[in-house]
N, C-alpha and C. Protein backbone atom coordinates (compact mmCIF):
# COMPACT_ATOMS: atom_id res chain seq x y z
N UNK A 1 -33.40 -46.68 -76.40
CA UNK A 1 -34.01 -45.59 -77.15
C UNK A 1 -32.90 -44.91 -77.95
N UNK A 2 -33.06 -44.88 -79.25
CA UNK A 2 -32.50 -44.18 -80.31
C UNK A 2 -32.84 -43.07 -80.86
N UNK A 3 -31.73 -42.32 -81.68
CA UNK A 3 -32.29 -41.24 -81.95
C UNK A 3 -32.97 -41.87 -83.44
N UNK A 4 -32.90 -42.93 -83.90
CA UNK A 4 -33.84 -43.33 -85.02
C UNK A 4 -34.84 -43.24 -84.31
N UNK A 5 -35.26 -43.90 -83.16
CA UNK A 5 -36.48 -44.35 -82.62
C UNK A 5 -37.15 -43.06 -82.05
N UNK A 6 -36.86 -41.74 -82.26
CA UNK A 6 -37.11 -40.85 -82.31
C UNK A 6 -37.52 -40.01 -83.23
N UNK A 7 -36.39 -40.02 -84.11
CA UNK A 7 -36.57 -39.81 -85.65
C UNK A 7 -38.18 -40.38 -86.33
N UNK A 8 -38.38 -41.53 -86.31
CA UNK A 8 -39.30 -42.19 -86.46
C UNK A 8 -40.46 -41.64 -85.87
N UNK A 9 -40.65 -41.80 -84.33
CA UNK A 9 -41.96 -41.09 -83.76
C UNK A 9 -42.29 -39.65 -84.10
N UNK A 10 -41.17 -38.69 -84.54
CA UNK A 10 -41.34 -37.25 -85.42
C UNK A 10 -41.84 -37.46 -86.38
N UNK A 11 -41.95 -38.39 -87.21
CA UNK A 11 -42.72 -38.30 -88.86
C UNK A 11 -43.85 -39.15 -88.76
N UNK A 12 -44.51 -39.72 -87.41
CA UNK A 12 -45.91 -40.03 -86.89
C UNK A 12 -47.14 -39.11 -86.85
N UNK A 13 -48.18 -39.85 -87.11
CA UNK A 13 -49.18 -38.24 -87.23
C UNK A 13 -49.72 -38.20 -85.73
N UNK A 14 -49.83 -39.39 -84.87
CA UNK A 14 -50.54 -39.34 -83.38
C UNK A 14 -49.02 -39.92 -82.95
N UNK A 15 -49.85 -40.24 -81.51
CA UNK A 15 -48.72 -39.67 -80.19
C UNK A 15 -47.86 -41.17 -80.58
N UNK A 16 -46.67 -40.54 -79.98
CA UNK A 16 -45.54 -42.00 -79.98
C UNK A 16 -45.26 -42.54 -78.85
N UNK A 17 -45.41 -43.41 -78.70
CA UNK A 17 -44.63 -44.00 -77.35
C UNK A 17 -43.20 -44.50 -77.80
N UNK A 18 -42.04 -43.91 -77.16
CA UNK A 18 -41.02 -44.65 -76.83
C UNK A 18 -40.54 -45.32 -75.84
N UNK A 19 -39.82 -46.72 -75.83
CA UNK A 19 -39.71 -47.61 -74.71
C UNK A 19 -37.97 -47.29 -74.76
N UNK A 20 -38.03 -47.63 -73.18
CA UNK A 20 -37.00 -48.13 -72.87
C UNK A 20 -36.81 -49.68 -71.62
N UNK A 21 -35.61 -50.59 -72.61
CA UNK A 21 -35.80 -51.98 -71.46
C UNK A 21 -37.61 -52.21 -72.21
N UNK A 22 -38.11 -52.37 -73.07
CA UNK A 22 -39.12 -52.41 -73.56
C UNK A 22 -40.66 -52.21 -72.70
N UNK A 23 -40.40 -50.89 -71.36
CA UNK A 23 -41.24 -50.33 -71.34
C UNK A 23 -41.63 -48.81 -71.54
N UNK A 24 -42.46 -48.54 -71.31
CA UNK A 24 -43.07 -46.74 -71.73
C UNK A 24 -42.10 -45.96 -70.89
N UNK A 25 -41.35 -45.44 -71.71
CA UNK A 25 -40.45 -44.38 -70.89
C UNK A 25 -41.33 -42.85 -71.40
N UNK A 26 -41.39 -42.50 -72.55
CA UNK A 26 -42.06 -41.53 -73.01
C UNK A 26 -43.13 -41.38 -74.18
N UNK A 27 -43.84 -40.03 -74.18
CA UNK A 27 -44.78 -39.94 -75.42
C UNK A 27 -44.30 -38.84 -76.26
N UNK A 28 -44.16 -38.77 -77.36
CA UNK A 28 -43.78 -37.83 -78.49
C UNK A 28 -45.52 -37.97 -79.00
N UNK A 29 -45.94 -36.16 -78.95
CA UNK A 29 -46.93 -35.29 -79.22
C UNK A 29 -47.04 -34.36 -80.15
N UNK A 30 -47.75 -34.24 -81.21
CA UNK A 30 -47.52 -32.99 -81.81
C UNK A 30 -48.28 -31.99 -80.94
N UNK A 31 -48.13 -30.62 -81.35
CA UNK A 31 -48.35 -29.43 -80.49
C UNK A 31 -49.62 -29.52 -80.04
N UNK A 32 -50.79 -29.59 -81.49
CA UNK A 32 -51.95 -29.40 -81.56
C UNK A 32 -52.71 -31.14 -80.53
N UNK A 33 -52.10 -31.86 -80.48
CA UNK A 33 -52.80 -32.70 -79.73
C UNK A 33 -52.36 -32.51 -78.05
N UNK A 34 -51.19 -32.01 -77.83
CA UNK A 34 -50.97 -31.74 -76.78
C UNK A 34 -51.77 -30.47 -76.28
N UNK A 35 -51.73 -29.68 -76.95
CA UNK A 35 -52.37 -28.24 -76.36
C UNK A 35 -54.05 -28.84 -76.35
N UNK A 36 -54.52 -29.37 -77.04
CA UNK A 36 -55.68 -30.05 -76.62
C UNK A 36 -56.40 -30.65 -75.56
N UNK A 37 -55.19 -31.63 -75.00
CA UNK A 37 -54.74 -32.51 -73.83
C UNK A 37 -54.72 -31.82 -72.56
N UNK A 38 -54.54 -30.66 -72.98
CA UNK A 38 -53.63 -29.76 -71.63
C UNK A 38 -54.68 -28.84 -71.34
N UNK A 39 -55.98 -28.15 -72.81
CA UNK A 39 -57.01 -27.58 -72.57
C UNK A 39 -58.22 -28.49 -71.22
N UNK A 40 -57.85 -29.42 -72.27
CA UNK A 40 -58.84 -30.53 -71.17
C UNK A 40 -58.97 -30.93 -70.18
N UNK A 41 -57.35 -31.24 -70.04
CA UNK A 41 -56.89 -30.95 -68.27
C UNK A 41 -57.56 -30.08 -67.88
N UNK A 42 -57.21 -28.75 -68.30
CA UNK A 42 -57.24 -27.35 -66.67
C UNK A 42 -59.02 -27.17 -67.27
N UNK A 43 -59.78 -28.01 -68.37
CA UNK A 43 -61.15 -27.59 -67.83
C UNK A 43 -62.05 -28.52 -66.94
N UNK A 44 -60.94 -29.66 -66.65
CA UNK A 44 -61.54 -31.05 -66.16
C UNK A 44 -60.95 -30.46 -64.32
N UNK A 45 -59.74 -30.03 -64.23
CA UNK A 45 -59.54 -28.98 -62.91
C UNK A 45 -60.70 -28.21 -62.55
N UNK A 46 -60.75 -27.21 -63.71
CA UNK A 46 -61.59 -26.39 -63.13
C UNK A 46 -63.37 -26.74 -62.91
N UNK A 47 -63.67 -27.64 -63.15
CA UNK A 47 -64.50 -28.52 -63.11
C UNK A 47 -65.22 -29.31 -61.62
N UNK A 48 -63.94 -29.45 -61.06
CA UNK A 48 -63.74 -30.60 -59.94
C UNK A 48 -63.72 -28.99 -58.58
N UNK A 49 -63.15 -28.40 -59.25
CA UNK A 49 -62.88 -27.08 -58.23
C UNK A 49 -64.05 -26.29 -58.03
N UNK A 50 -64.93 -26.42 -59.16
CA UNK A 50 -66.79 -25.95 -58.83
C UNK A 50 -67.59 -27.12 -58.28
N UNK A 51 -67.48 -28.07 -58.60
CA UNK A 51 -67.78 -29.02 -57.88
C UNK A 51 -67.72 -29.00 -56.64
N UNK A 52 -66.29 -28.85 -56.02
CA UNK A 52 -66.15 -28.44 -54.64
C UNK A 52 -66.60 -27.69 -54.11
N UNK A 53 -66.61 -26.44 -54.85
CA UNK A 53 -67.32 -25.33 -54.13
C UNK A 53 -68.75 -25.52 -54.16
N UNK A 54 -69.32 -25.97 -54.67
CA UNK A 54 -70.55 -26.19 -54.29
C UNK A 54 -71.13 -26.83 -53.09
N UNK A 55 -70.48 -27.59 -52.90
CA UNK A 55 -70.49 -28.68 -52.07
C UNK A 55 -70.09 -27.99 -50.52
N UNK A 56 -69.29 -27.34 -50.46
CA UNK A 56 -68.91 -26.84 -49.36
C UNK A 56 -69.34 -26.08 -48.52
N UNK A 57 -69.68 -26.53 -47.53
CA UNK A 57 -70.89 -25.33 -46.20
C UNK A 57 -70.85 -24.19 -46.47
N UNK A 58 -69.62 -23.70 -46.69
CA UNK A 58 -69.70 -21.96 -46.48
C UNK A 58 -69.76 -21.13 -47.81
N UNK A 59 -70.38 -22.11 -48.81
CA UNK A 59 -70.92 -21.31 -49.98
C UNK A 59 -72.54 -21.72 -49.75
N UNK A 60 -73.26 -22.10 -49.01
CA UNK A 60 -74.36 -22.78 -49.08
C UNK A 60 -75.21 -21.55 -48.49
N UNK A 61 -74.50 -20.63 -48.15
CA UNK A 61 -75.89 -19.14 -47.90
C UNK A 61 -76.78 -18.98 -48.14
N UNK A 62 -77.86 -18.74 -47.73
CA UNK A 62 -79.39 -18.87 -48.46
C UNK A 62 -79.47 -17.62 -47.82
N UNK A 63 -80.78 -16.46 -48.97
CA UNK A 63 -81.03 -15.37 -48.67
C UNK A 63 -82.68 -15.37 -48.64
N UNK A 64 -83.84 -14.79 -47.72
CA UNK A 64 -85.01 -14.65 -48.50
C UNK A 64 -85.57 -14.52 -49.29
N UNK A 65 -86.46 -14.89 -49.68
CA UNK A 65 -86.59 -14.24 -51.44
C UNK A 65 -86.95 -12.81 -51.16
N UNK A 66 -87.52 -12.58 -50.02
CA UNK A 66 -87.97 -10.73 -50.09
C UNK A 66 -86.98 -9.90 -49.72
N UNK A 67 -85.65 -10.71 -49.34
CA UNK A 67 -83.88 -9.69 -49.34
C UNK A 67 -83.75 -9.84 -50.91
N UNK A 68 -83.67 -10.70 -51.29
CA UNK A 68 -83.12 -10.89 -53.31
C UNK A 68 -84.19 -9.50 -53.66
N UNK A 69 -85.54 -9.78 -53.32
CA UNK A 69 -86.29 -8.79 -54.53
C UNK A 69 -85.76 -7.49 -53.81
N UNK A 70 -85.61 -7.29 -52.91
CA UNK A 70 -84.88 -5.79 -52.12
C UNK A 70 -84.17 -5.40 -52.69
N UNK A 71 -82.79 -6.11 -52.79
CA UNK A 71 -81.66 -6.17 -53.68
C UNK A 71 -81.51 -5.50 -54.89
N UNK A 72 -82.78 -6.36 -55.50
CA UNK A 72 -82.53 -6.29 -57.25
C UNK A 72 -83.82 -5.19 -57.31
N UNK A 73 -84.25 -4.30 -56.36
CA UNK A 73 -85.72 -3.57 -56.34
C UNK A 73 -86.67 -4.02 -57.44
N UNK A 74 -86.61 -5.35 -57.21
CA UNK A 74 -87.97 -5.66 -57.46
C UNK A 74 -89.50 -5.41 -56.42
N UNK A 75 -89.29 -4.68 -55.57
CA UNK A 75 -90.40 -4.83 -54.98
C UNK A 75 -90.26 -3.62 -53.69
């Protein structure tokens, strides 16, 4: 890996891969595709983390419906 071969992946419009020993050592990103990447991540996290919670016994509480209308004085 060179700093041409660097040089080069900077004046790319999508991501670069540079090799080293001719495999993937790294990716050169511009900002806007990375911050994209990284949005998607933590909403694909936060995603998997409601998922869970759903799923999990001790969110599974059930109330009557005539405690809810109490609640909200409906009734």
């Amino acid at each position: 890996m060179t700093a041409k071969a660097i040089e080069y992946a900077l004046k790319r419009p999508k991501p670069s891969i540079l090799r080293e020993n001719g495999k993937p050592r790294f990716v050169i990103l511009d900002w806007k595709t990375y911050s994209k990447w990284e949005e998607m991540k933590e909403d694909l996290e936060d995603t998997v983390r409601l998922a869970e919670a759903l799923v999990d016994p001790k969110n599974q509480k059930l109330l009557p419906l005539s405690r809810v209308k109490k609640m909200l004085r409906l009734s």
